[in-house]
N, C-alpha and C. Protein backbone atom coordinates (compact mmCIF):
# COMPACT_ATOMS: atom_id res chain seq x y z
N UNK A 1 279.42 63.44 -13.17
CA UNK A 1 278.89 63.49 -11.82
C UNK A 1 277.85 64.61 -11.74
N UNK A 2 276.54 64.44 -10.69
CA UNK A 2 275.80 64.97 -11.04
C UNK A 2 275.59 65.87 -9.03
N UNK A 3 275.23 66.84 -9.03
CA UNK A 3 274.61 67.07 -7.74
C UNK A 3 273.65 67.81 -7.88
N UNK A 4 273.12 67.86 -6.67
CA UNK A 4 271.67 68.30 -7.04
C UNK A 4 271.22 69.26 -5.64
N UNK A 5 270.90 70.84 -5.73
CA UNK A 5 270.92 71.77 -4.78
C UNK A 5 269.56 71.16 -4.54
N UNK A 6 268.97 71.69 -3.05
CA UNK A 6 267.38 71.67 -3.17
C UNK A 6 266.99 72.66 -1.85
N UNK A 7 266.36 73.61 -1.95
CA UNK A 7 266.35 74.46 -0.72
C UNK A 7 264.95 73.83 -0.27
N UNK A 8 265.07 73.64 1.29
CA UNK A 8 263.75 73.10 2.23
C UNK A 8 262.15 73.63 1.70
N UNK A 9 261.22 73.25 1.57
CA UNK A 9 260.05 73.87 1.91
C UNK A 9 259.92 74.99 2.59
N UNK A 10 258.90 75.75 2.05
CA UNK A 10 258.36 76.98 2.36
C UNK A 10 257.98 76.35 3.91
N UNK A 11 258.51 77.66 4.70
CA UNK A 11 258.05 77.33 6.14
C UNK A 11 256.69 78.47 6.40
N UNK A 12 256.08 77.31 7.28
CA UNK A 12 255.11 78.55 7.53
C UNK A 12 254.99 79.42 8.47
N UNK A 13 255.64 79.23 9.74
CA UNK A 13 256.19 80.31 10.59
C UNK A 13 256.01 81.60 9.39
N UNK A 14 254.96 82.75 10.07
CA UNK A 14 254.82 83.87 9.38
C UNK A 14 255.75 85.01 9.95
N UNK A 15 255.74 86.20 9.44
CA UNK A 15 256.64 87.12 10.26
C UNK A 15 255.99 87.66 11.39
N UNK A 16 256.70 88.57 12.48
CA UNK A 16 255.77 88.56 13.93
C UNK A 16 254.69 89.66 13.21
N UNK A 17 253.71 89.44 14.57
CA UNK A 17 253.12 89.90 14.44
C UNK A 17 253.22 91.59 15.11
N UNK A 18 254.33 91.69 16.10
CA UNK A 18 254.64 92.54 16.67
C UNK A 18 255.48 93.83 15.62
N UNK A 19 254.92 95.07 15.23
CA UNK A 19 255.71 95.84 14.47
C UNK A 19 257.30 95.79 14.74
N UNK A 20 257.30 96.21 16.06
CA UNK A 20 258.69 96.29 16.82
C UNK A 20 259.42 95.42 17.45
N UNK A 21 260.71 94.82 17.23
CA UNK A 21 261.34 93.76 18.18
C UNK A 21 262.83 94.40 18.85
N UNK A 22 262.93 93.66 19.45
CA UNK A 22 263.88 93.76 20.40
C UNK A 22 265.10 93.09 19.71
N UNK A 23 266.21 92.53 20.59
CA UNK A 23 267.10 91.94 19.75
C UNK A 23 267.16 90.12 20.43
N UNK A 24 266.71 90.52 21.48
CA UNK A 24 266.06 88.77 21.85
C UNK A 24 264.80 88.95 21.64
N UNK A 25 263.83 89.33 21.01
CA UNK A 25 262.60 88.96 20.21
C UNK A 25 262.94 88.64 19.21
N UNK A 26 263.58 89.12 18.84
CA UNK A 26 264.17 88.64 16.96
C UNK A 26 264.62 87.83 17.40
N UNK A 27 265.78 87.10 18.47
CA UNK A 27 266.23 85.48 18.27
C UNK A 27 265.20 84.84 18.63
N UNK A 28 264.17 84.98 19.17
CA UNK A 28 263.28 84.22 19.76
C UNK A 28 262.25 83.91 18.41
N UNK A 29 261.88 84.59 17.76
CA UNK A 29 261.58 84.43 16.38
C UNK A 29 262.24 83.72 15.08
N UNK A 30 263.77 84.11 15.23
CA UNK A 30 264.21 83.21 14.66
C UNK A 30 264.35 81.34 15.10
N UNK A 31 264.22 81.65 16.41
CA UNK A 31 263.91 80.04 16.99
C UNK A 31 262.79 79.43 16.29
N UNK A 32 261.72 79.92 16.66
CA UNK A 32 260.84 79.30 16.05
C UNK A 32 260.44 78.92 14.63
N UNK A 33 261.15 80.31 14.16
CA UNK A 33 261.30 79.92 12.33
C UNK A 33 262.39 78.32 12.35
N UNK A 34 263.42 78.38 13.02
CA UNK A 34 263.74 76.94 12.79
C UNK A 34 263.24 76.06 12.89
N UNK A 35 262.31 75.70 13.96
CA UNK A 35 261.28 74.78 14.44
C UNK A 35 259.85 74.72 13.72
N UNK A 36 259.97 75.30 12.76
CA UNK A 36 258.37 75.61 11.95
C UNK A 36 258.10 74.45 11.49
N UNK A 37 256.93 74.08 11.02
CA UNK A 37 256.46 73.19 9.80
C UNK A 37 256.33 74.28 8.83
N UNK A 38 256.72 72.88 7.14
CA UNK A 38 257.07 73.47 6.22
C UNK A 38 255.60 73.11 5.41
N UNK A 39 255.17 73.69 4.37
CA UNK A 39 254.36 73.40 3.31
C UNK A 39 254.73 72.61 1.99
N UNK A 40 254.33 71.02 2.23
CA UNK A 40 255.10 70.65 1.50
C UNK A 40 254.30 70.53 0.47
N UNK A 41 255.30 70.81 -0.80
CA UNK A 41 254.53 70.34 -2.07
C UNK A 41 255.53 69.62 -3.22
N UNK A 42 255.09 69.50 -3.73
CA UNK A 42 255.32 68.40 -5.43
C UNK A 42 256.85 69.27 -5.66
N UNK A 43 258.04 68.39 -5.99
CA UNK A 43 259.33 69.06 -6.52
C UNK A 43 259.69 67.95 -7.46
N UNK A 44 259.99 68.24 -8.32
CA UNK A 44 260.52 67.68 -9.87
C UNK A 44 262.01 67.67 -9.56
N UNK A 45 262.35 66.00 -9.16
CA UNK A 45 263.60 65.93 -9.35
C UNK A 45 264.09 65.74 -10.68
N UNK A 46 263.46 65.39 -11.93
CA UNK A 46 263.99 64.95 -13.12
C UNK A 46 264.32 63.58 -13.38
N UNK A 47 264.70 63.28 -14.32
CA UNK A 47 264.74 61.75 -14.42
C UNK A 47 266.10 61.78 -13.84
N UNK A 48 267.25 62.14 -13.19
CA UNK A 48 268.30 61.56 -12.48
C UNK A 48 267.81 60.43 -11.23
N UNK A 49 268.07 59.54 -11.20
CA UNK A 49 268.40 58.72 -10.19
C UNK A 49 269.25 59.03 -9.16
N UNK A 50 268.74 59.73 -8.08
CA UNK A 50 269.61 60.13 -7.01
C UNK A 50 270.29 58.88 -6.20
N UNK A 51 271.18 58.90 -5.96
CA UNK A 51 272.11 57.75 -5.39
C UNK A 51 271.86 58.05 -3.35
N UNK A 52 272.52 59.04 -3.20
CA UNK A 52 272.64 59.51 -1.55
C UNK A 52 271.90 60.97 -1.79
N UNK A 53 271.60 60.96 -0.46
CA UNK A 53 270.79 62.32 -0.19
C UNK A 53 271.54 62.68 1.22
N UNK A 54 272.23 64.17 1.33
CA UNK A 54 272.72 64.56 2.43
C UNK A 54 271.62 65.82 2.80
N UNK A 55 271.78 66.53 3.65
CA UNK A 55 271.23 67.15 4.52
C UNK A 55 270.89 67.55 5.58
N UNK A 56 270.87 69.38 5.97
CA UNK A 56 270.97 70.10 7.05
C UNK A 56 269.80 69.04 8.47
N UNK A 57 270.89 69.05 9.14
CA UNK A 57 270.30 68.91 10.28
C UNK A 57 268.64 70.04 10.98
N UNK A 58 268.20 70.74 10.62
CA UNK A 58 267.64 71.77 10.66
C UNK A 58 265.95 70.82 10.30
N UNK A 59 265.26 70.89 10.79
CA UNK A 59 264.02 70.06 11.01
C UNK A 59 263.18 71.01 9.71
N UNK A 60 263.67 71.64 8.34
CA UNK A 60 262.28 72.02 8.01
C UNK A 60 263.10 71.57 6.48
N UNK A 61 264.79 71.48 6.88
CA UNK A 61 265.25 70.69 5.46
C UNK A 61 265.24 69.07 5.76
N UNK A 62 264.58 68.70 6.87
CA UNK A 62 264.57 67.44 7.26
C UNK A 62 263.19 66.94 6.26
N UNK A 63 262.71 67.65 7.08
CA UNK A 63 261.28 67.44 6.35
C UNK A 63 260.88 66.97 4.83
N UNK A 64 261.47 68.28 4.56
CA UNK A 64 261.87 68.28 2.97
C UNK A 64 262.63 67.14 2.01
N UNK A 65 263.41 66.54 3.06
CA UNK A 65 264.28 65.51 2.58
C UNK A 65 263.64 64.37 2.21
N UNK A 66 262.57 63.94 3.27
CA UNK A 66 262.72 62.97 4.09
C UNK A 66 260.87 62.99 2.86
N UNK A 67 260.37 64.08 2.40
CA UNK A 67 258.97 64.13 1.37
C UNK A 67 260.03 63.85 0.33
N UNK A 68 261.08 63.60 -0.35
CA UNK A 68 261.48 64.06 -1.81
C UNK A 68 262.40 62.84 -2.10
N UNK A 69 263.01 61.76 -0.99
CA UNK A 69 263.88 61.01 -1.28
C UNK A 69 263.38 59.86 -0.48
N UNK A 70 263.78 58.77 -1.08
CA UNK A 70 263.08 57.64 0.04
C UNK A 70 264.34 56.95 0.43
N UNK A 71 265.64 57.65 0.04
CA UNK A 71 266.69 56.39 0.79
C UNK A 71 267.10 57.06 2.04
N UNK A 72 268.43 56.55 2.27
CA UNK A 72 268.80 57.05 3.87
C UNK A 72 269.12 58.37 3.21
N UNK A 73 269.05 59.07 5.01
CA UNK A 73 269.59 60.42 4.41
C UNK A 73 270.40 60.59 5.52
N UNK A 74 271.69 61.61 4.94
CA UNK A 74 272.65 61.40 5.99
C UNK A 74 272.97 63.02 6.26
N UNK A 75 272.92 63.51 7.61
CA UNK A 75 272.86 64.82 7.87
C UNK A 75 274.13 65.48 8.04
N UNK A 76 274.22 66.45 7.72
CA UNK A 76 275.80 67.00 7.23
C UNK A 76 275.23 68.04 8.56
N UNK A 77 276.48 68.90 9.43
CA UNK A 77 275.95 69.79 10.09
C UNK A 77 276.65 71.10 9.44
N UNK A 78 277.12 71.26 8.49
CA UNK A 78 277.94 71.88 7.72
C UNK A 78 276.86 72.28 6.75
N UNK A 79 276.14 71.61 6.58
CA UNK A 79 274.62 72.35 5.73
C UNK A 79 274.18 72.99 6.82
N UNK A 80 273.90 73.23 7.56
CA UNK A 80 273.32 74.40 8.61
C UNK A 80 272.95 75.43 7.87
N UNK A 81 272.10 76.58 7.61
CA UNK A 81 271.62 77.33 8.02
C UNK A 81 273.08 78.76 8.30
N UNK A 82 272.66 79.65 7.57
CA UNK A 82 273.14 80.64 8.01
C UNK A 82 272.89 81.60 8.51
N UNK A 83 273.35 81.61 9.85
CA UNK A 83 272.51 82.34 11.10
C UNK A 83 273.38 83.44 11.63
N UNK A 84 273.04 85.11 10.88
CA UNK A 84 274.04 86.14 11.92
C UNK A 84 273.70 86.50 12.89
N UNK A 85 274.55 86.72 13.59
CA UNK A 85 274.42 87.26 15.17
C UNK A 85 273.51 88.68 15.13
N UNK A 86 272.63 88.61 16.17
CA UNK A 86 272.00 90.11 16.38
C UNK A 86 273.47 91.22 16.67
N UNK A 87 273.42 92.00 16.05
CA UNK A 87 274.31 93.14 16.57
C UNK A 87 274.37 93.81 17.71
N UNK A 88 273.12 94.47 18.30
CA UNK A 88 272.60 95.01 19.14
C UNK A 88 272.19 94.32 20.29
N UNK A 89 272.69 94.14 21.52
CA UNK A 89 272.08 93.41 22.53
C UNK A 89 271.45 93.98 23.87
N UNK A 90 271.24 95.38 23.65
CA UNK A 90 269.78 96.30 24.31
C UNK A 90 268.61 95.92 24.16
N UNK A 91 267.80 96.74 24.35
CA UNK A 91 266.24 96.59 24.47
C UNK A 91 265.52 97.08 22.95
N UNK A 92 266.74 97.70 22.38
CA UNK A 92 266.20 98.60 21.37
C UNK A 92 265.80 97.92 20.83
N UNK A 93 263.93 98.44 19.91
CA UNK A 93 263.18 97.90 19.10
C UNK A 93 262.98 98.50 18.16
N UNK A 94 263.38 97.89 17.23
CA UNK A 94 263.59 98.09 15.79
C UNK A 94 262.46 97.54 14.77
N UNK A 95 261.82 97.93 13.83
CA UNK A 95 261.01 97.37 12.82
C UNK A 95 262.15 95.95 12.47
N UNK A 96 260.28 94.79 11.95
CA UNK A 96 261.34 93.58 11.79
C UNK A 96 262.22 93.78 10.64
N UNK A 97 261.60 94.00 9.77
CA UNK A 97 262.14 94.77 8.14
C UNK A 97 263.55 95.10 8.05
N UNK A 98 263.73 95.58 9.30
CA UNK A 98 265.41 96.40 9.27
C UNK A 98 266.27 95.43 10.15
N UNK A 99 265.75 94.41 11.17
CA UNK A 99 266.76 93.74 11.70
C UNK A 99 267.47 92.56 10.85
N UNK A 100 266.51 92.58 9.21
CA UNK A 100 267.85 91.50 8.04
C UNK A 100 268.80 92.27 7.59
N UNK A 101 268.31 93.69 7.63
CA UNK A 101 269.36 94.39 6.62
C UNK A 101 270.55 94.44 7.72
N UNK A 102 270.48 94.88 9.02
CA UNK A 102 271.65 95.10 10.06
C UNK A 102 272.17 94.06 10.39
N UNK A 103 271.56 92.78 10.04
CA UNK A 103 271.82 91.47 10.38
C UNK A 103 273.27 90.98 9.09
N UNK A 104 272.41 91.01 7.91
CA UNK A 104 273.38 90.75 6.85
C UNK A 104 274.25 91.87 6.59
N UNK A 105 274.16 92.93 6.58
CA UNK A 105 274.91 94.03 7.00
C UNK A 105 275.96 93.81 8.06
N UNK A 106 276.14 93.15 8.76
CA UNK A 106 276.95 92.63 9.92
C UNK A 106 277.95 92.15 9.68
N UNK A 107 277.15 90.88 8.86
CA UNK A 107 277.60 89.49 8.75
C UNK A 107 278.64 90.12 7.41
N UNK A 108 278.30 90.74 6.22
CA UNK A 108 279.08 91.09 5.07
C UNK A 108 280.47 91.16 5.67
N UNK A 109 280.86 92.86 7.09
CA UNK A 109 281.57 93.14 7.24
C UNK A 109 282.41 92.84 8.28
N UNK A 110 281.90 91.50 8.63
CA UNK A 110 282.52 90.63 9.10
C UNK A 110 282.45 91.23 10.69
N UNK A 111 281.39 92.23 11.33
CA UNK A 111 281.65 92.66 12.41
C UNK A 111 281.88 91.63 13.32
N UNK A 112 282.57 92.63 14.97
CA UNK A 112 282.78 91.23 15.74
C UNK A 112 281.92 90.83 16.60
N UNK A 113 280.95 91.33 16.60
CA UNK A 113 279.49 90.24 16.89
C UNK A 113 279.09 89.03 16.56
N UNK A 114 279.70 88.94 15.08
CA UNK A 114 279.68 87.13 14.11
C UNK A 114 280.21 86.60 14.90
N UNK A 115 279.46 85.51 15.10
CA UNK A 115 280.28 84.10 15.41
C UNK A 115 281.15 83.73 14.07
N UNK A 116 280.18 83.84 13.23
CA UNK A 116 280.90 83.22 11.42
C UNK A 116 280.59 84.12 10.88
N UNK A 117 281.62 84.51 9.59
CA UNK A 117 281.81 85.10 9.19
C UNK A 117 281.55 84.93 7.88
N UNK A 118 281.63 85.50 6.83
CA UNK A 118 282.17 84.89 5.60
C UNK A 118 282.54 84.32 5.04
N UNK A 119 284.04 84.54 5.14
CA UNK A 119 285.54 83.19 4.77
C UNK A 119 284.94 82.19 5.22
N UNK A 120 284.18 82.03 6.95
CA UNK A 120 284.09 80.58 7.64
C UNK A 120 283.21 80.05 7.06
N UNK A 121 281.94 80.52 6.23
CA UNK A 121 280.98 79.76 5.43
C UNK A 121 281.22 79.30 4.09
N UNK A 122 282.53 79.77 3.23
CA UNK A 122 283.19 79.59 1.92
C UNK A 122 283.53 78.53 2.87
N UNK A 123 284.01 78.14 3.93
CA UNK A 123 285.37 77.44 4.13
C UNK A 123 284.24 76.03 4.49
N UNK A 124 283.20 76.48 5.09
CA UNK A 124 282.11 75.38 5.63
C UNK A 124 281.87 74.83 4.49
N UNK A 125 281.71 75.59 3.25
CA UNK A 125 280.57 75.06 1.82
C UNK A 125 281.90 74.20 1.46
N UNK A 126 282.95 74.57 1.85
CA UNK A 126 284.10 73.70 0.86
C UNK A 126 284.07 72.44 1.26
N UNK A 127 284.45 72.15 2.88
CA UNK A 127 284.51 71.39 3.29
C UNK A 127 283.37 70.20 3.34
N UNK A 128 282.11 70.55 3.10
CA UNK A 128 281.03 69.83 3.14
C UNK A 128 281.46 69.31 1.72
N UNK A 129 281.84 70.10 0.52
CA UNK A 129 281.99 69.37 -0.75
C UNK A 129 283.25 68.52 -0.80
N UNK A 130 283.82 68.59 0.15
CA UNK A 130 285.38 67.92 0.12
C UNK A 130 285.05 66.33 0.65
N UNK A 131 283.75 66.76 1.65
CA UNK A 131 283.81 65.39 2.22
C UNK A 131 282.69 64.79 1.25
N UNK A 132 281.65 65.14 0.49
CA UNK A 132 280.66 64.39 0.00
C UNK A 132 281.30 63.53 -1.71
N UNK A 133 282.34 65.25 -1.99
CA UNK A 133 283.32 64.46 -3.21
C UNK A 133 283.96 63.12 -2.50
N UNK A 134 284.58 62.67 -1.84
CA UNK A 134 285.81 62.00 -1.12
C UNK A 134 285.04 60.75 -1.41
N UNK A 135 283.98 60.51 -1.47
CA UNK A 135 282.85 59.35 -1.30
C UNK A 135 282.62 58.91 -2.83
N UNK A 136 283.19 59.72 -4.21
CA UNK A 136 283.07 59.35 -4.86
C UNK A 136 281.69 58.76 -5.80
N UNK A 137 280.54 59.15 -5.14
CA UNK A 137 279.88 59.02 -5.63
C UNK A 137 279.15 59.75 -6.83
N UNK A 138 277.99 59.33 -7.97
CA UNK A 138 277.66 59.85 -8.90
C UNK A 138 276.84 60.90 -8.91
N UNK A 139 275.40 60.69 -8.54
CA UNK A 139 274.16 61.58 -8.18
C UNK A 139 273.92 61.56 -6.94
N UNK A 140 274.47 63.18 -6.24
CA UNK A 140 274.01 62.91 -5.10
C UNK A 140 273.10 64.61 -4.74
N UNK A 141 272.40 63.99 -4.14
CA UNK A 141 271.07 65.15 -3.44
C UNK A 141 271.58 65.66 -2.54
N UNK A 142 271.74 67.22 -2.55
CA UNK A 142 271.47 68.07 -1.53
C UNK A 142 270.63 69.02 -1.23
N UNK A 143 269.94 68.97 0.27
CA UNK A 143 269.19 69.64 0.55
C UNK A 143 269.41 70.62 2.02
N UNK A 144 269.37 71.93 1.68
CA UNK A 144 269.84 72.64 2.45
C UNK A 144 268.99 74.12 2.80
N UNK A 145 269.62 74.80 2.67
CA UNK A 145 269.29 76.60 2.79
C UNK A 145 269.69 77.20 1.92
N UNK A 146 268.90 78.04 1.87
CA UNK A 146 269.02 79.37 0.82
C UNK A 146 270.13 79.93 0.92
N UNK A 147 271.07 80.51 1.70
CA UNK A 147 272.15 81.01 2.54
C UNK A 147 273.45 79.99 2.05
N UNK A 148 273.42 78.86 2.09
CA UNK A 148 274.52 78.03 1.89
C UNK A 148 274.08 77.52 0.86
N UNK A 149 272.97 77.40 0.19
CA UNK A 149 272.95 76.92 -0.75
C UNK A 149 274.22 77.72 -2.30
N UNK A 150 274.06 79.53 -2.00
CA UNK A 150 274.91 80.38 -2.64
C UNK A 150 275.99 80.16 -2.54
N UNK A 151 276.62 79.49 -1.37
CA UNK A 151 278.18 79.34 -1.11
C UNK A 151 278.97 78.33 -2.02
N UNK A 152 277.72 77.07 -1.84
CA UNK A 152 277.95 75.86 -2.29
C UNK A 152 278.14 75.95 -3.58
N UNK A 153 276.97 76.64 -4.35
CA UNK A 153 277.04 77.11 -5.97
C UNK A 153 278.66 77.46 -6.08
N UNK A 154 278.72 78.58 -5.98
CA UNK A 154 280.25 78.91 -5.99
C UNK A 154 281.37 78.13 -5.97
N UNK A 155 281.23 77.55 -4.77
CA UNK A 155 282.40 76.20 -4.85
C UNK A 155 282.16 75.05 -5.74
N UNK A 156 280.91 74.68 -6.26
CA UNK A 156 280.70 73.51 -7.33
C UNK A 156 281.17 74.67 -8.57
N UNK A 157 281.07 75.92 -8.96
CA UNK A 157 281.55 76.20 -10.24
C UNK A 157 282.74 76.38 -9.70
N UNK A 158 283.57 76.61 -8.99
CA UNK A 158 284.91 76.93 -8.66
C UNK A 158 286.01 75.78 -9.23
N UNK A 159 284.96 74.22 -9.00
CA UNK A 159 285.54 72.96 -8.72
C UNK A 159 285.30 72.05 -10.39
N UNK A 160 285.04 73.19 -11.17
CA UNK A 160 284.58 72.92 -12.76
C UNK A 160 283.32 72.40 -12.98
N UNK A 161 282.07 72.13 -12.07
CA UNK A 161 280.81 71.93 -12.29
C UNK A 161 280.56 72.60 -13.18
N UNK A 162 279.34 72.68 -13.75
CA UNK A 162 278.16 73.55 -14.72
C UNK A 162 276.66 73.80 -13.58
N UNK A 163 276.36 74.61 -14.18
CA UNK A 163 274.73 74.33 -13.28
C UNK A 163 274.15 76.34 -13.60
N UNK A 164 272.64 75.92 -13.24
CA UNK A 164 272.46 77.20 -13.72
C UNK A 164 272.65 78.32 -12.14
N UNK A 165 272.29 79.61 -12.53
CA UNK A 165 272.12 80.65 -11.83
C UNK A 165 271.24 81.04 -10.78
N UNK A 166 271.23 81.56 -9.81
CA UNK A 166 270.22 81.49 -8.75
C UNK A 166 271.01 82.77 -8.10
N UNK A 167 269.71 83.85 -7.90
CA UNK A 167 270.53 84.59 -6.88
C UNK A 167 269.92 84.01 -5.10
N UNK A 168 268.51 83.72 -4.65
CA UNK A 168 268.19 83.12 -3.80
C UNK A 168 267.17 81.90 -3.89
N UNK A 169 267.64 80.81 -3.91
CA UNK A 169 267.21 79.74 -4.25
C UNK A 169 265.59 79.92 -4.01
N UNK A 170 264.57 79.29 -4.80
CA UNK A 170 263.39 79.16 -4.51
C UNK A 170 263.08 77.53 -3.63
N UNK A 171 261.99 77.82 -2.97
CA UNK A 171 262.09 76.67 -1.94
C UNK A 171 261.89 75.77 -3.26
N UNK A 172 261.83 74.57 -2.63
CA UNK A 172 261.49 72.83 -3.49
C UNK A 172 261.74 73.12 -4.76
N UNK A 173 263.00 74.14 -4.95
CA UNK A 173 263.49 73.50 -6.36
C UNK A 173 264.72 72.99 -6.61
N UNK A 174 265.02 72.28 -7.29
CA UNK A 174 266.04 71.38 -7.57
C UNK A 174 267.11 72.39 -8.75
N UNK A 175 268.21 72.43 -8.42
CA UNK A 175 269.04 72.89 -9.08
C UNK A 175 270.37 72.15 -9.19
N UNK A 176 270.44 71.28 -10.65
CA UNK A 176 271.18 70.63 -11.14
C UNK A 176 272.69 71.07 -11.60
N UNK A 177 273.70 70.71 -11.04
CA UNK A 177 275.52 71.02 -11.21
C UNK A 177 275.88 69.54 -11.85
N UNK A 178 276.60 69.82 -12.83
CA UNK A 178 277.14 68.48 -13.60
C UNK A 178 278.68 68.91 -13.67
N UNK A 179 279.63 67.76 -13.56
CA UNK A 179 280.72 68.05 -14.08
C UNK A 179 281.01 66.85 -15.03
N UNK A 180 281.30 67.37 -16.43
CA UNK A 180 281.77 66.02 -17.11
C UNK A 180 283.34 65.32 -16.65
N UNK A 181 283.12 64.07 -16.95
CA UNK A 181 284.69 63.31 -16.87
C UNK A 181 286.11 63.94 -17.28
């Protein structure tokens, strides 16, 4: 059995232009980074014959899907995007630079600002593989986020896959997990 990671296209939503944000400027930024158009280009699936293609509901891995596969594609909402909560909900404006580090900084220690946490995104990546295994199928495409794409890795080697190493997926590349019979 074969699966196949694929992180969305480079989005082009740039970073603000504003030195300083707030902590609803930063969600308001992150809105629009969801809503971006992506830059699409050429991705080398390999000679596998992809069977099903799943994928994040999220309009820039839609995109991506929808340039790279021509069958149905069926949207998992469990591929989502991993999105931490702003910490801070003042006025305070912070360089953008520092609101990922306090962001993932958050999210690590599980503060109680997270909606999700950790465990709940191991537990999301599992479950998305519990239901796409259950289907039994051979080669199947996934296309997701950088963020869950790491979780997912983990749980396909957890689950005796092979596949190579990635510390943050590069956009439109394909990263192949095999498990033999």
């Amino acid at each position: 059995m074969k699966i196949g990671l694929v992180r969305h296209f480079k989005v082009t939503r740039g970073f603000p232009k504003e030195k300083l944000l707030s902590a609803r400027e930063l969600d308001r930024w992150l809105d629009e980074y969801d809503l971006s158009d992506v830059e699409i280009a050429p991705v080398d699936l390999g000679d596998t014959q992809w069977k099903r293609c799943y994928v994040s509901p999220l309009s820039r891995a839609r995109t991506t899907a929808e340039t790279i596969y021509s069958g149905e594609l069926i949207e998992l909402e469990g591929l989502r995007e991993v999105r931490p909560d702003p910490i801070l909900q003042s006025d305070v404006r912070l360089p953008f630079l520092v609101w990922p580090i306090l962001l993932r900084l958050a999210w690590f220690i599980n503060h109680n600002s997270q909606t999700e946490g950790q465990a709940d995104v191991e537990k999301r990546a599992s479950d998305v593989l519990d239901e796409i295994l259950a289907r039994d199928e051979q080669e199947v495409l996934i296309v997701s986020h950088g963020g869950i794409m790491m979780f997912l890795r983990k749980e396909l080697l957890r689950r005796g896959f092979s596949g190579p190493k990635f510390g943050y997926a590069e956009n439109g590349t394909l990263y192949t997990f095999e498990k033999k019979p």
